[in-house]
Protein backbone atom coordinates (compact mmCIF):
# COMPACT_ATOMS: atom_id res chain seq x y z
CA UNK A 1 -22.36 8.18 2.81
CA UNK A 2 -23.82 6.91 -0.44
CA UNK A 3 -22.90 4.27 -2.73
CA UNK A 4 -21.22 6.50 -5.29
CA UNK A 5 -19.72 9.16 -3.04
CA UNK A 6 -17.81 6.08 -1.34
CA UNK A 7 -16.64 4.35 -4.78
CA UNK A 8 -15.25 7.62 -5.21
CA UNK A 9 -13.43 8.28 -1.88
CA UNK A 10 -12.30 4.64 -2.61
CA UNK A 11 -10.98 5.34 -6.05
CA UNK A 12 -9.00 8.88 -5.13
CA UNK A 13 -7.42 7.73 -1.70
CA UNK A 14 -6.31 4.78 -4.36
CA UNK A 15 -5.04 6.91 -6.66
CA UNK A 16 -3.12 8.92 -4.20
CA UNK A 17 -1.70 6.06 -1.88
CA UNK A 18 -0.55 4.44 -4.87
CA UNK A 19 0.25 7.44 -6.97
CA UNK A 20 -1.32 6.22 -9.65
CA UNK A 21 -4.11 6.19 -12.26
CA UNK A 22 -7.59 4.56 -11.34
CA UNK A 23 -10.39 3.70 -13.87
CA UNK A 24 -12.84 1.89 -11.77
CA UNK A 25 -13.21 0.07 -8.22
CA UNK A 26 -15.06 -2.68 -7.62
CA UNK A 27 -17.69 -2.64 -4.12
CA UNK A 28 -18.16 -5.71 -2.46
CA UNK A 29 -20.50 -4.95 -0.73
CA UNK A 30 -22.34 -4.08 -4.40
CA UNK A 31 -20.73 -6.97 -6.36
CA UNK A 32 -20.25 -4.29 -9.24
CA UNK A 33 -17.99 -2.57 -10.85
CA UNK A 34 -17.91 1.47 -11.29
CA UNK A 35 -16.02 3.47 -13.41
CA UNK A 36 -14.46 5.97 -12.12
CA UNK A 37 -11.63 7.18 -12.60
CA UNK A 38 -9.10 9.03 -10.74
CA UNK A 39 -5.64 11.21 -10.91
CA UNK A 40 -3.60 12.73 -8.47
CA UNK A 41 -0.86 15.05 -8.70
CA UNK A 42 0.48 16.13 -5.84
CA UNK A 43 -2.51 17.54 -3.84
CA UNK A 44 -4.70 18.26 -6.89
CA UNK A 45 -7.27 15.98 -7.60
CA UNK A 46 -8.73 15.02 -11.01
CA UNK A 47 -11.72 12.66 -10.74
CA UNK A 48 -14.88 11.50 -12.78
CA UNK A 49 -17.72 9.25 -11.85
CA UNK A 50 -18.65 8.25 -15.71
CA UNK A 51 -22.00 6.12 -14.08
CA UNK A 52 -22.77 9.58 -11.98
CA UNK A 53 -21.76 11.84 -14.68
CA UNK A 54 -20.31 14.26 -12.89
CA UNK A 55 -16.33 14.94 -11.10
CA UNK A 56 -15.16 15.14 -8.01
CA UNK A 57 -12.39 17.53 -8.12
CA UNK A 58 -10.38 20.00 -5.57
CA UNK A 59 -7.14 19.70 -3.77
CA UNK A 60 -6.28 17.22 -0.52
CA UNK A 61 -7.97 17.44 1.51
CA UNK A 62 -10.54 19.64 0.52
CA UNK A 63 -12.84 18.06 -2.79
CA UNK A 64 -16.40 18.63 -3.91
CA UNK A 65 -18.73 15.85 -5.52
CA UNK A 66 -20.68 17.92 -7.63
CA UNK A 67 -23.19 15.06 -8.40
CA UNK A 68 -24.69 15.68 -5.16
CA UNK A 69 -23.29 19.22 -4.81
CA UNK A 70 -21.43 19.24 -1.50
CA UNK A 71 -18.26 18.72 -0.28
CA UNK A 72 -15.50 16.02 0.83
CA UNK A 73 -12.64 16.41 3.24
CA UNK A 74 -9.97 13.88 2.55
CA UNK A 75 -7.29 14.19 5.10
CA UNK A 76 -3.81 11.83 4.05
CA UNK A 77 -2.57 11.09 7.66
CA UNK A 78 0.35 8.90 5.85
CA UNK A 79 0.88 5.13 5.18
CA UNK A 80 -2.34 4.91 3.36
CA UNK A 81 -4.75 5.47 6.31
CA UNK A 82 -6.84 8.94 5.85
CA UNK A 83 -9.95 9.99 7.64
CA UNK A 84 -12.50 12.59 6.40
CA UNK A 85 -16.50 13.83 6.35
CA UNK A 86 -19.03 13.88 4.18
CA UNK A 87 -20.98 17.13 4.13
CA UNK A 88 -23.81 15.67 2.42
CA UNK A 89 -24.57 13.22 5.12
CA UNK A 90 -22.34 14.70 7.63
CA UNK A 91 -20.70 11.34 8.36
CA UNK A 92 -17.50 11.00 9.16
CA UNK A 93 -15.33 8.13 7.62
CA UNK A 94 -11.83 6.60 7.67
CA UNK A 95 -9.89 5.14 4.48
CA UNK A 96 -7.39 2.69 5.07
CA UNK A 97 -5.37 1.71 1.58
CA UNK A 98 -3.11 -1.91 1.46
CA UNK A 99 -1.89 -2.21 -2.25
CA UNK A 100 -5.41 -2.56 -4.79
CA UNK A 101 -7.55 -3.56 -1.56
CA UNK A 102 -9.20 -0.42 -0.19
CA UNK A 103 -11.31 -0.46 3.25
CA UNK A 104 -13.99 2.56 4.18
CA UNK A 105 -15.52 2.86 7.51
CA UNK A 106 -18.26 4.48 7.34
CA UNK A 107 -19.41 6.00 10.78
CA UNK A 108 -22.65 6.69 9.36
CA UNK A 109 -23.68 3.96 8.57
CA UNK A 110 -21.62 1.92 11.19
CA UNK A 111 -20.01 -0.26 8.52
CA UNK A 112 -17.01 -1.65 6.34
CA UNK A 113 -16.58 -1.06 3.56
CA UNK A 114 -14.11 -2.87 0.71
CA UNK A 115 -12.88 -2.08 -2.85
CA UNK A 116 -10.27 -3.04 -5.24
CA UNK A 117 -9.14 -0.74 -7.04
């Protein structure tokens, strides 16, 4: 996956576990900040990547990134654990949510991932 398409995953599988609002989530791995920010309401999802300039919108678990125009399956499996693919890369991932700390395997790139959001 790239950078931006996980800060995103990050910040709506935040914003969903939490049911909350997200304006930005931090990558370790990046040591940076990006603002994005993120609504949920019910399934619907209301995103924006304001570095990216573009959303990331659609309804759980089916979104689409249209900053590199393709789409996202986000699939809640409860607890704040989800798993989903990237069509862009055709990787598959897992999300795992614990409060602000959020942690992405990518299978892709056979890595961690962490955020706060």
């Amino acid at each position: 996956m790239k950078p931006s398409v996980r800060a995103a995953v990050a910040a709506i599988a935040s914003a969903h576990s939490g049911n909350k609002n997200v304006s930005s989530v931090y990558s370790h791995a990046e040591s940076s900040r990006r603002t994005i920010t993120a609504a949920v309401n019910g399934s619907s999802v209301t995103s924006y990547d304001h570095e990216g300039g573009c959303h990331i919108n659609g309804s759980l678990p089916s979104l689409y990134h249209y900053g590199v125009g393709a789409h996202i399956t986000l699939n809640p499996n409860g607890s704040g654990s989800y798993n989903g693919y990237d069509y862009d890369t055709g990787s598959h991932f897992t999300v795992s949510v614990s409060g602000h700390t959020v942690q992405i395997y990518d299978h892709g790139e056979s890595s961690h991932f962490a955020y706060s959001a």
